[in-house]
N, C-alpha and C. Protein backbone atom coordinates (compact mmCIF):
# COMPACT_ATOMS: atom_id res chain seq x y z
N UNK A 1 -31.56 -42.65 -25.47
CA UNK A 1 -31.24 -42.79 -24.06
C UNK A 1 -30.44 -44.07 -23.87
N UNK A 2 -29.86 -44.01 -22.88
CA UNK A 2 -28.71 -45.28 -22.38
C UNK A 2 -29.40 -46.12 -21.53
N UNK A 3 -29.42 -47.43 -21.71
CA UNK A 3 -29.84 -47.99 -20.10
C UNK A 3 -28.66 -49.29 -20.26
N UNK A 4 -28.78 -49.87 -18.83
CA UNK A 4 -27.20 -50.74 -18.54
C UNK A 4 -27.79 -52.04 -18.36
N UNK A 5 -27.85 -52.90 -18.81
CA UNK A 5 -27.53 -54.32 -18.35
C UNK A 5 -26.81 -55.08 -17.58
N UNK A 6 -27.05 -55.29 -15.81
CA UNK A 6 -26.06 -56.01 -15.54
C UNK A 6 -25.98 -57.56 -15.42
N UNK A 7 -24.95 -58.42 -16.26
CA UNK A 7 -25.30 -60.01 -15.92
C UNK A 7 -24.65 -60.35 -14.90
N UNK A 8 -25.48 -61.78 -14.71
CA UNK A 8 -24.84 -62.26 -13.40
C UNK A 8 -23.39 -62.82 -13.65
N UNK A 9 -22.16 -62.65 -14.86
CA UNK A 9 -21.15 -62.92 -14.96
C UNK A 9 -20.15 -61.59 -14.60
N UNK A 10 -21.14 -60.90 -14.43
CA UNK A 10 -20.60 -59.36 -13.56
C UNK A 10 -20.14 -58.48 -15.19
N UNK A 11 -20.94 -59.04 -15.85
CA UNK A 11 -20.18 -58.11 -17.83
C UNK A 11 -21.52 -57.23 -17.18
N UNK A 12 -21.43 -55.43 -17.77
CA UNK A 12 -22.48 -54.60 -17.94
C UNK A 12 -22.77 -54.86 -19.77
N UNK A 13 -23.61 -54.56 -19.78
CA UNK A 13 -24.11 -54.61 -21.70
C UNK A 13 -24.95 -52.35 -21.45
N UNK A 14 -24.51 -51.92 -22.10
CA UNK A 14 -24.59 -50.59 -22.11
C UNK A 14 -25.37 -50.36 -23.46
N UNK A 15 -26.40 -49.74 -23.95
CA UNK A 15 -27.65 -50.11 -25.12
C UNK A 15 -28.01 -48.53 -25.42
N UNK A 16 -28.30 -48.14 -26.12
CA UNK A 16 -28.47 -47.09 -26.68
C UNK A 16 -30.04 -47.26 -27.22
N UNK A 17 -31.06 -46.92 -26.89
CA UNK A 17 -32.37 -47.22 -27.18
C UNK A 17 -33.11 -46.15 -27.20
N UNK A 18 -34.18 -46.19 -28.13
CA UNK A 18 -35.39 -44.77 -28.09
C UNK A 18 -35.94 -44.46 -26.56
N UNK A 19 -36.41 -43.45 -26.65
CA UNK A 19 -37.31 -43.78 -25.45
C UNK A 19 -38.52 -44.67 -25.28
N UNK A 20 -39.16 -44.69 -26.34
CA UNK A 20 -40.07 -45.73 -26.78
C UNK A 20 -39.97 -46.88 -27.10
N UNK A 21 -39.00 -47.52 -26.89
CA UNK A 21 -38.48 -48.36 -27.18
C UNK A 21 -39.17 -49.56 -25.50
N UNK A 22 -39.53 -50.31 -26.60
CA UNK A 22 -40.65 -51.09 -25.45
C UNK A 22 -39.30 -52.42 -24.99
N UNK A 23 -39.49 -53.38 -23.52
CA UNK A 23 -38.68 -54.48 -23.48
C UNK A 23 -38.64 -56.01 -24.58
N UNK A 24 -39.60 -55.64 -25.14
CA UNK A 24 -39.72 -56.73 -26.43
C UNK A 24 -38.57 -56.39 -26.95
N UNK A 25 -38.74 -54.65 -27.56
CA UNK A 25 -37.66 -54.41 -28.84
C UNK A 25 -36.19 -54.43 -27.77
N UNK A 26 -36.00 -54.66 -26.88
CA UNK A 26 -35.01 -54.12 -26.11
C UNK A 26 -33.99 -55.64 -26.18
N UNK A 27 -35.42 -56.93 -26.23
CA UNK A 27 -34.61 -58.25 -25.76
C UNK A 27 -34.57 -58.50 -27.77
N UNK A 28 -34.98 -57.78 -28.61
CA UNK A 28 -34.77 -58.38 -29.83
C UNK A 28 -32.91 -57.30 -30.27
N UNK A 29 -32.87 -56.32 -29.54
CA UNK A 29 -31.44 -55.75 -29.69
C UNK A 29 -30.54 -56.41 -29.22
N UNK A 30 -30.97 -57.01 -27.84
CA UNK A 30 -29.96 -57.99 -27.51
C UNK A 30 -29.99 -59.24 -28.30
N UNK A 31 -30.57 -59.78 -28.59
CA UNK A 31 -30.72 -61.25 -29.51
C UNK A 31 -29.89 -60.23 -30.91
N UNK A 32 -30.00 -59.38 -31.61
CA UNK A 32 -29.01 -59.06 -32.69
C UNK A 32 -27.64 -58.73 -32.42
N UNK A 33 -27.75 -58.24 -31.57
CA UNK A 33 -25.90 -57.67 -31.12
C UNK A 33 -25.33 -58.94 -29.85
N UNK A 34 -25.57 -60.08 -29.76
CA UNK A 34 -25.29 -60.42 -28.78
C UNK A 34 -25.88 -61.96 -29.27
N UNK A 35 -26.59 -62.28 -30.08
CA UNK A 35 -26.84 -63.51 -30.51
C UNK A 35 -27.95 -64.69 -29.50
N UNK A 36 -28.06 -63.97 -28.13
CA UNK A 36 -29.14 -64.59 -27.09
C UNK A 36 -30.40 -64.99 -28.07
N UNK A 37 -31.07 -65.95 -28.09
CA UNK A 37 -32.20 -66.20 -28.10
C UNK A 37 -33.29 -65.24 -27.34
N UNK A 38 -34.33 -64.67 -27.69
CA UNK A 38 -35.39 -63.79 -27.52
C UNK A 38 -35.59 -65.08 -25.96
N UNK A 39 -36.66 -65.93 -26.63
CA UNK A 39 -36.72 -66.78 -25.29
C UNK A 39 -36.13 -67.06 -24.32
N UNK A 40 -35.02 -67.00 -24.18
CA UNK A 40 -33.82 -66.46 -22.76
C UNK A 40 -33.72 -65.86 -22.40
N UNK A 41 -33.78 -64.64 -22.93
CA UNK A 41 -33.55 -63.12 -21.46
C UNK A 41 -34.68 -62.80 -21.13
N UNK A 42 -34.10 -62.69 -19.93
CA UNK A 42 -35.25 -61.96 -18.86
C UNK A 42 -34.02 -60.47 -18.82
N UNK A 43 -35.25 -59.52 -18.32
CA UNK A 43 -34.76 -58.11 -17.72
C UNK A 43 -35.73 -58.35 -17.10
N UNK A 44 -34.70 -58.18 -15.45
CA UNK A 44 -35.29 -57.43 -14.12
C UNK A 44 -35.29 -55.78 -13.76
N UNK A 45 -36.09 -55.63 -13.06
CA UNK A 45 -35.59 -54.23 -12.22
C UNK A 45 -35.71 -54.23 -10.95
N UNK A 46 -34.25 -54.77 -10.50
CA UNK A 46 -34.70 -54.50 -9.38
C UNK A 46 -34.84 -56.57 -9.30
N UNK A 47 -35.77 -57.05 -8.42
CA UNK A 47 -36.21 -58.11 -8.10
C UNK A 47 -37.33 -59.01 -8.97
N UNK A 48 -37.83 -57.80 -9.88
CA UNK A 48 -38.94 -58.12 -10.40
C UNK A 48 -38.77 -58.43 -11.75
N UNK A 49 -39.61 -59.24 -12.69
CA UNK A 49 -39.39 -59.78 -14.03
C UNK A 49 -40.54 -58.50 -14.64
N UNK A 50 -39.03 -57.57 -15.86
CA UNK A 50 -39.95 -56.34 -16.58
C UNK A 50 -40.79 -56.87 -17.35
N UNK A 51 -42.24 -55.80 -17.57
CA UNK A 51 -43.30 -56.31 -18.32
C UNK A 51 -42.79 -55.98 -19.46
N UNK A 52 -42.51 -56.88 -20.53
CA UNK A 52 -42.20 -56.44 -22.23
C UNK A 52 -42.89 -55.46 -22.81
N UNK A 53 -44.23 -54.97 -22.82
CA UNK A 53 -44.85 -54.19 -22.99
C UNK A 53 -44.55 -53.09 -22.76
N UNK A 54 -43.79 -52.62 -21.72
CA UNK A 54 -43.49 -51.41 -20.60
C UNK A 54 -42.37 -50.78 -21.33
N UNK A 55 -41.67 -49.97 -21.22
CA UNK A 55 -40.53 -49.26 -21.94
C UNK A 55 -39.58 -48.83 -20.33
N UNK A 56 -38.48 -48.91 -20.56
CA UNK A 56 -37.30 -48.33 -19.34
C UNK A 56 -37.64 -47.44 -18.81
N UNK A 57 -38.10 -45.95 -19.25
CA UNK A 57 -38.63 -44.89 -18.40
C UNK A 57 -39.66 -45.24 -17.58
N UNK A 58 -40.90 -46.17 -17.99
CA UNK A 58 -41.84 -46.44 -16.83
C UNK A 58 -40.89 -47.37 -15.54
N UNK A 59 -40.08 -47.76 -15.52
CA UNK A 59 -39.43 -48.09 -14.59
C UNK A 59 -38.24 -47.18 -13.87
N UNK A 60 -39.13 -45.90 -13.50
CA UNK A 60 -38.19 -44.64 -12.79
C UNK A 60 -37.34 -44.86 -12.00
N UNK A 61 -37.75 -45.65 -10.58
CA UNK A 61 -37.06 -46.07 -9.53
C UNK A 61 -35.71 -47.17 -9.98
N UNK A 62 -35.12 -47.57 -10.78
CA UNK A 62 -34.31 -47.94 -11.72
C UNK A 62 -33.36 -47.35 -12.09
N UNK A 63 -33.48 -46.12 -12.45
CA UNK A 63 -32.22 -45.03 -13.05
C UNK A 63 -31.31 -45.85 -14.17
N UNK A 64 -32.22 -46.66 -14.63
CA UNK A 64 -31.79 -46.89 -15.96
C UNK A 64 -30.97 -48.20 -16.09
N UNK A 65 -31.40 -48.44 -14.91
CA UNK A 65 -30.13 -50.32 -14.78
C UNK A 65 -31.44 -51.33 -14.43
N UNK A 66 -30.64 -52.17 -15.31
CA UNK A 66 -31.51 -53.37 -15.16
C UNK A 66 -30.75 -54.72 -14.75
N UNK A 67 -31.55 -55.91 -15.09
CA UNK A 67 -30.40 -56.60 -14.65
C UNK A 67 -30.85 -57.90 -15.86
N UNK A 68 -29.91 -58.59 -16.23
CA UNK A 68 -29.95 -59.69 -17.52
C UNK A 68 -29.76 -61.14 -17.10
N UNK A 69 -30.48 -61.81 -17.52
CA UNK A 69 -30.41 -62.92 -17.13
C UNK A 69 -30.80 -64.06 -18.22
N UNK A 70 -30.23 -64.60 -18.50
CA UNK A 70 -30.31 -65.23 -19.85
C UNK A 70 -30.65 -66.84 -19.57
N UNK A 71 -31.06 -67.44 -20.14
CA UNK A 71 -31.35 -69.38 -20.11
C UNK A 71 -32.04 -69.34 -19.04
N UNK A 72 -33.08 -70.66 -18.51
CA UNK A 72 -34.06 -70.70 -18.11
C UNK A 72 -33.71 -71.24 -16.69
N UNK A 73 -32.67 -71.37 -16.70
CA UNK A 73 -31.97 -72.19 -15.10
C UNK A 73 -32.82 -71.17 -13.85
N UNK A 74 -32.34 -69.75 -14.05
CA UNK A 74 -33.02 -69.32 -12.93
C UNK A 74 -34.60 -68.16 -12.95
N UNK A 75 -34.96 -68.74 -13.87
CA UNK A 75 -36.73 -68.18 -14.46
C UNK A 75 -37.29 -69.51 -14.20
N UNK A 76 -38.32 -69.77 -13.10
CA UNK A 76 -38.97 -71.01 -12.69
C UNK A 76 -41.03 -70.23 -12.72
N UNK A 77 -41.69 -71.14 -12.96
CA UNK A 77 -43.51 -70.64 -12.56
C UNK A 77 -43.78 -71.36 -11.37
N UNK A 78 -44.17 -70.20 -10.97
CA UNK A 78 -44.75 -70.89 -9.23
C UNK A 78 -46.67 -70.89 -9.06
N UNK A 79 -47.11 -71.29 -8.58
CA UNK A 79 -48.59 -70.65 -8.32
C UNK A 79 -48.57 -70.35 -6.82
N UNK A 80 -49.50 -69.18 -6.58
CA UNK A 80 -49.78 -68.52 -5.52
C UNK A 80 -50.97 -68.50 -5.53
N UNK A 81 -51.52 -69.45 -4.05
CA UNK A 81 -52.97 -70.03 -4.31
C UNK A 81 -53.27 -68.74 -3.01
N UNK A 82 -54.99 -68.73 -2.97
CA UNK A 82 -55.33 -67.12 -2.43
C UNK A 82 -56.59 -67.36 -2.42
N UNK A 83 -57.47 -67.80 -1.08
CA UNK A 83 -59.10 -67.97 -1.37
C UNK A 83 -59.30 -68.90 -2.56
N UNK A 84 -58.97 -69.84 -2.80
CA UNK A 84 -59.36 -70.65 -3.61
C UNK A 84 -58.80 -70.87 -5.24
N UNK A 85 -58.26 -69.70 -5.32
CA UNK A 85 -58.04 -69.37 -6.68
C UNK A 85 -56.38 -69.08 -6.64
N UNK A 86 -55.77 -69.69 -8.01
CA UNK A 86 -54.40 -70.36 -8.62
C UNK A 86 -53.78 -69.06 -9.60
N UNK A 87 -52.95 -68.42 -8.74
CA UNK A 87 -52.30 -67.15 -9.69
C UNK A 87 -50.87 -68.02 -10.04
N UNK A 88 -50.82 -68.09 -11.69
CA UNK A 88 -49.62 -68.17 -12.10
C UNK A 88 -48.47 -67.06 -12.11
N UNK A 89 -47.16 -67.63 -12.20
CA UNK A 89 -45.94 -65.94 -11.65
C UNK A 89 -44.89 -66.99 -12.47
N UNK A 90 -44.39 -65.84 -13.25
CA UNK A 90 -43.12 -66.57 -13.65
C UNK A 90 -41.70 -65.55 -12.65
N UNK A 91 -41.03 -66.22 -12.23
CA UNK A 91 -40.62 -65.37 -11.11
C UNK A 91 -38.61 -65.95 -11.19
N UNK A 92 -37.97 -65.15 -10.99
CA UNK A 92 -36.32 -65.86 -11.00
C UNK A 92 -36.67 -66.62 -9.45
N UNK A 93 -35.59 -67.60 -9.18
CA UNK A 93 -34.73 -68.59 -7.95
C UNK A 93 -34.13 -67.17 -7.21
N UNK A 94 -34.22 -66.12 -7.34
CA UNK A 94 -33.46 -64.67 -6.53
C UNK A 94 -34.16 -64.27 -6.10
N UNK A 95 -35.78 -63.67 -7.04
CA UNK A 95 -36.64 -63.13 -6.25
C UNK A 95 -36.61 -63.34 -4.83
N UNK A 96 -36.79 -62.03 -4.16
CA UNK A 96 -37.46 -61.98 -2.61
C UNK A 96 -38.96 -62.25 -2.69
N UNK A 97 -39.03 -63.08 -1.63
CA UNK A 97 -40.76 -63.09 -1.44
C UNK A 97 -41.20 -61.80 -1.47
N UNK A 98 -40.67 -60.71 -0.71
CA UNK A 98 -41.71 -59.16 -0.52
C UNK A 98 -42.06 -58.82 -2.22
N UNK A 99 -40.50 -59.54 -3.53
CA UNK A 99 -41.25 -59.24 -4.64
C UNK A 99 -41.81 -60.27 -5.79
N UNK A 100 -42.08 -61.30 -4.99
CA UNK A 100 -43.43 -62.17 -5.40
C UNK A 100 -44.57 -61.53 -4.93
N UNK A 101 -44.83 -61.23 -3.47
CA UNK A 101 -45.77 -60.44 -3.29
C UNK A 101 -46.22 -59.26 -4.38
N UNK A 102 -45.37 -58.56 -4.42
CA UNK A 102 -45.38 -57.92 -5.08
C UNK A 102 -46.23 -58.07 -6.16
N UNK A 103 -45.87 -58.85 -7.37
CA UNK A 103 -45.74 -59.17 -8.71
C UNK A 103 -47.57 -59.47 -8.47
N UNK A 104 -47.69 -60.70 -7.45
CA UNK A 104 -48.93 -61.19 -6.92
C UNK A 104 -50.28 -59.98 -6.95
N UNK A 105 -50.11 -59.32 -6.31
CA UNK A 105 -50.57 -58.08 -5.82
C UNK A 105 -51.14 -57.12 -7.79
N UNK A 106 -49.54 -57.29 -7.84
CA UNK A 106 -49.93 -56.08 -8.87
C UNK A 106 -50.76 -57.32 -10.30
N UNK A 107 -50.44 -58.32 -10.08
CA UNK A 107 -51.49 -59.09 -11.02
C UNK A 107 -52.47 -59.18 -10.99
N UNK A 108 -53.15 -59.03 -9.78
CA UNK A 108 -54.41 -59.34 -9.09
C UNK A 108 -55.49 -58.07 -9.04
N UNK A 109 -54.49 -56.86 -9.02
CA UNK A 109 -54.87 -55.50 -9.16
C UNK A 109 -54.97 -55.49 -7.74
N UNK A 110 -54.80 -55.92 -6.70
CA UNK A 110 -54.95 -55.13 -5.40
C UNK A 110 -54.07 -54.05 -5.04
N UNK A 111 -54.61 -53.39 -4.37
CA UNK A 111 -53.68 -51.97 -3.93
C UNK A 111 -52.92 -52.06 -2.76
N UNK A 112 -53.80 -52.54 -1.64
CA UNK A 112 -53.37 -52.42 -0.17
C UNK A 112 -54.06 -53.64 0.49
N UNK A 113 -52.91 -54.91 0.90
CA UNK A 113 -53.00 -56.28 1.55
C UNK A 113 -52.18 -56.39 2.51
N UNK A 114 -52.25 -56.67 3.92
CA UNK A 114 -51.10 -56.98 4.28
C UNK A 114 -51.44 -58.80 4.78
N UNK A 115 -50.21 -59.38 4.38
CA UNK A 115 -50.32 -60.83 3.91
C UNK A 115 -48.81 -61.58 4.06
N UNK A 116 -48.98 -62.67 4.20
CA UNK A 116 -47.90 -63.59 4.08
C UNK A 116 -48.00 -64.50 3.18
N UNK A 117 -46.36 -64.85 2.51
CA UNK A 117 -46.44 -66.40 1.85
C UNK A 117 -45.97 -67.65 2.28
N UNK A 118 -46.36 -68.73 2.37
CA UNK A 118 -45.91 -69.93 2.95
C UNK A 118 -45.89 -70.76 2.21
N UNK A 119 -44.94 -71.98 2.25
CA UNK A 119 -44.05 -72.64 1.45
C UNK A 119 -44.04 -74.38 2.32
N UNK A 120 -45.06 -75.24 1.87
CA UNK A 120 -44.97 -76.30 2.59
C UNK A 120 -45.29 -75.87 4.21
N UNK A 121 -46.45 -75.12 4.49
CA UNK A 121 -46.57 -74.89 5.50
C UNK A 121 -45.71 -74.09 6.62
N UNK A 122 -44.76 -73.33 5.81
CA UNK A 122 -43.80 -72.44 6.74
C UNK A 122 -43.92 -71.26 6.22
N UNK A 123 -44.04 -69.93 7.06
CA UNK A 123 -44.12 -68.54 6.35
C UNK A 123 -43.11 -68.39 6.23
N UNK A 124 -43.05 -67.46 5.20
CA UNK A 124 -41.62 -67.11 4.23
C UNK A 124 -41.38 -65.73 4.65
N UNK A 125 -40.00 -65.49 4.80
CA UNK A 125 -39.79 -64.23 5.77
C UNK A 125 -39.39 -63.06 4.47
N UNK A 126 -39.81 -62.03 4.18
CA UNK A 126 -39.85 -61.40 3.48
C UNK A 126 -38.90 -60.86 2.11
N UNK A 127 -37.54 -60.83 3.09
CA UNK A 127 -36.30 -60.08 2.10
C UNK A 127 -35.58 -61.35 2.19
N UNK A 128 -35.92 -62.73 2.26
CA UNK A 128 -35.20 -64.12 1.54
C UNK A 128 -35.57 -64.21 0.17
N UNK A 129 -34.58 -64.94 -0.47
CA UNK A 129 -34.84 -65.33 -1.76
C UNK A 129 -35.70 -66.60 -1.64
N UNK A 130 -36.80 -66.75 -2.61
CA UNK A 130 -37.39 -68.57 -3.32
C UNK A 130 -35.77 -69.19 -2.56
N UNK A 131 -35.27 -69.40 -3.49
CA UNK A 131 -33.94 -70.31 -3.93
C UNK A 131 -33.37 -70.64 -2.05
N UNK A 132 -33.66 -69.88 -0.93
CA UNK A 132 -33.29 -70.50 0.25
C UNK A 132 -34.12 -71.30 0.65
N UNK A 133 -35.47 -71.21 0.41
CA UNK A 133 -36.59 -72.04 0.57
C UNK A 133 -36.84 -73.79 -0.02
N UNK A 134 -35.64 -73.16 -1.50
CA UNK A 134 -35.71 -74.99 -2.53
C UNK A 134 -36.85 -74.69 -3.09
N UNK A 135 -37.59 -73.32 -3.44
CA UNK A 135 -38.89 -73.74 -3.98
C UNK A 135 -38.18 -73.64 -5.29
N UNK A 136 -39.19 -74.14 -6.19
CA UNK A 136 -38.46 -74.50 -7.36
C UNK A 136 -39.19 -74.55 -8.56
N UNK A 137 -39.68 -75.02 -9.64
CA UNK A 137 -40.49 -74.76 -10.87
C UNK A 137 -41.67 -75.73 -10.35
N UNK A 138 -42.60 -74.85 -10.75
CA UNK A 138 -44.24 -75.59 -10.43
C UNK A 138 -44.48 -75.50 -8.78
N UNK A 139 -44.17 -74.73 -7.92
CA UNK A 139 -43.90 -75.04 -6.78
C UNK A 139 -45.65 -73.91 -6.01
N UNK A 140 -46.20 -74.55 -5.45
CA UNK A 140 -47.71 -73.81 -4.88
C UNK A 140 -47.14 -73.42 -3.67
N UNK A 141 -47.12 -71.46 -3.46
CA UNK A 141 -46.93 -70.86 -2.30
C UNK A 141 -48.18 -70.63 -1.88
N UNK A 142 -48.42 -70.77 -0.82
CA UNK A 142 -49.93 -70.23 -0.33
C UNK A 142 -49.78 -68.37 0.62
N UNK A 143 -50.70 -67.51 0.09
CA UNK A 143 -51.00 -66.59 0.43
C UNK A 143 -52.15 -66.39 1.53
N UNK A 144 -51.81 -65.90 2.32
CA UNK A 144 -52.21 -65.76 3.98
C UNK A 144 -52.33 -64.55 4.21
N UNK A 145 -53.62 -63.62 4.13
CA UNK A 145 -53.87 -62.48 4.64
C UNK A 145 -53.91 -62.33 6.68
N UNK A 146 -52.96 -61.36 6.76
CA UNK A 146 -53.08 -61.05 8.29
C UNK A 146 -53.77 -60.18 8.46
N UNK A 147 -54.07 -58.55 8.29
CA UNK A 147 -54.86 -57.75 8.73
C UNK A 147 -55.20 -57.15 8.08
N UNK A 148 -56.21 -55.74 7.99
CA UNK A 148 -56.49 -54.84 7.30
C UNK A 148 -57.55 -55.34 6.20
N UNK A 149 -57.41 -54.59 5.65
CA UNK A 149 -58.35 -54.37 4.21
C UNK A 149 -57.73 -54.77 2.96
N UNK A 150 -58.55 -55.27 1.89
CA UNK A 150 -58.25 -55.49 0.43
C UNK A 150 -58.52 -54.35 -0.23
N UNK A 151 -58.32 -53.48 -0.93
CA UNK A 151 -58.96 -52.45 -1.78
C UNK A 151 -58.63 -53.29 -3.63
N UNK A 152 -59.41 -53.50 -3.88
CA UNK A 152 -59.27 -53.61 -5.58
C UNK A 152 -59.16 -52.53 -6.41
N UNK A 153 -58.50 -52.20 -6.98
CA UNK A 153 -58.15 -50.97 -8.17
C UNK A 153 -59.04 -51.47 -9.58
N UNK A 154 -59.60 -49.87 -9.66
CA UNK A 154 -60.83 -50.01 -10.20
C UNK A 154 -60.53 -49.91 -12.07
């Protein structure tokens, strides 16, 4: 199967991979044909940093494009503090907050939160990037439940 790489220098990288082919083996094809260091690329989908573990088909909503991002300039760790307790996120300067939430959420195993993040005491409006905010590496967002229910996934 094909999947596309797009970098932020606007080059596509076009890859020919198993289907099984997990994002570990995906960033060690790019480190051989392309010479990147393993420790530099990130693949997104979408907003979100892919789990290496995961393979391209579990990322359906995708249609097979990802996005490449190489050196550590825009991969920063934030914590997202929540009732007391310190969730680490390694997250790009692009991410939208709705997919920090996100990432947050699906780390935590919750299913259904509805919640805000705030940044030095200001809520963060959803479809902005970190990077308009200045948040930046090591940076504590605080998580603010507004209504509804928590459900934990069992």
């Amino acid at each position: 199967m094909k999947i596309c790489l797009h970098a932020r220098n606007n080059e596509s990288i076009e890859l020919e991979v198993h289907p099984k082919d997990t994002f570990e083996r995906i960033k060690e094809i790019i480190h051989t044909e392309r010479g990147i260091p393993i420790d530099k690329i990130q693949i997104f989908a979408g907003s979100t940093v892919v789990d290496d573990s995961l393979t391209p088909s579990q990322y359906s909503s995708c249609s097979g494009t990802f996005y490449l991002v190489t050196g550590r300039d825009d991969v920063i760790q934030i914590t997202v503090i929540w009732d007391g307790q310190d969730t680490q996120l390694r997250v790009s300067r692009q991410e939208s907050v709705e997919g920090v939430l996100y990432q947050f959420k699906k780390l935590l195993g919750i299913k259904q939160v509805r919640g805000a993040l705030s940044f030095n005491g200001k809520c963060l409006a959803s479809k902005k990037p970190l990077k308009s905010y200045g948040i930046e590496e090591g940076a504590n967002l605080e998580f603010t439940m507004i209504a509804g229910c928590v459900d934990i996934i069992d």
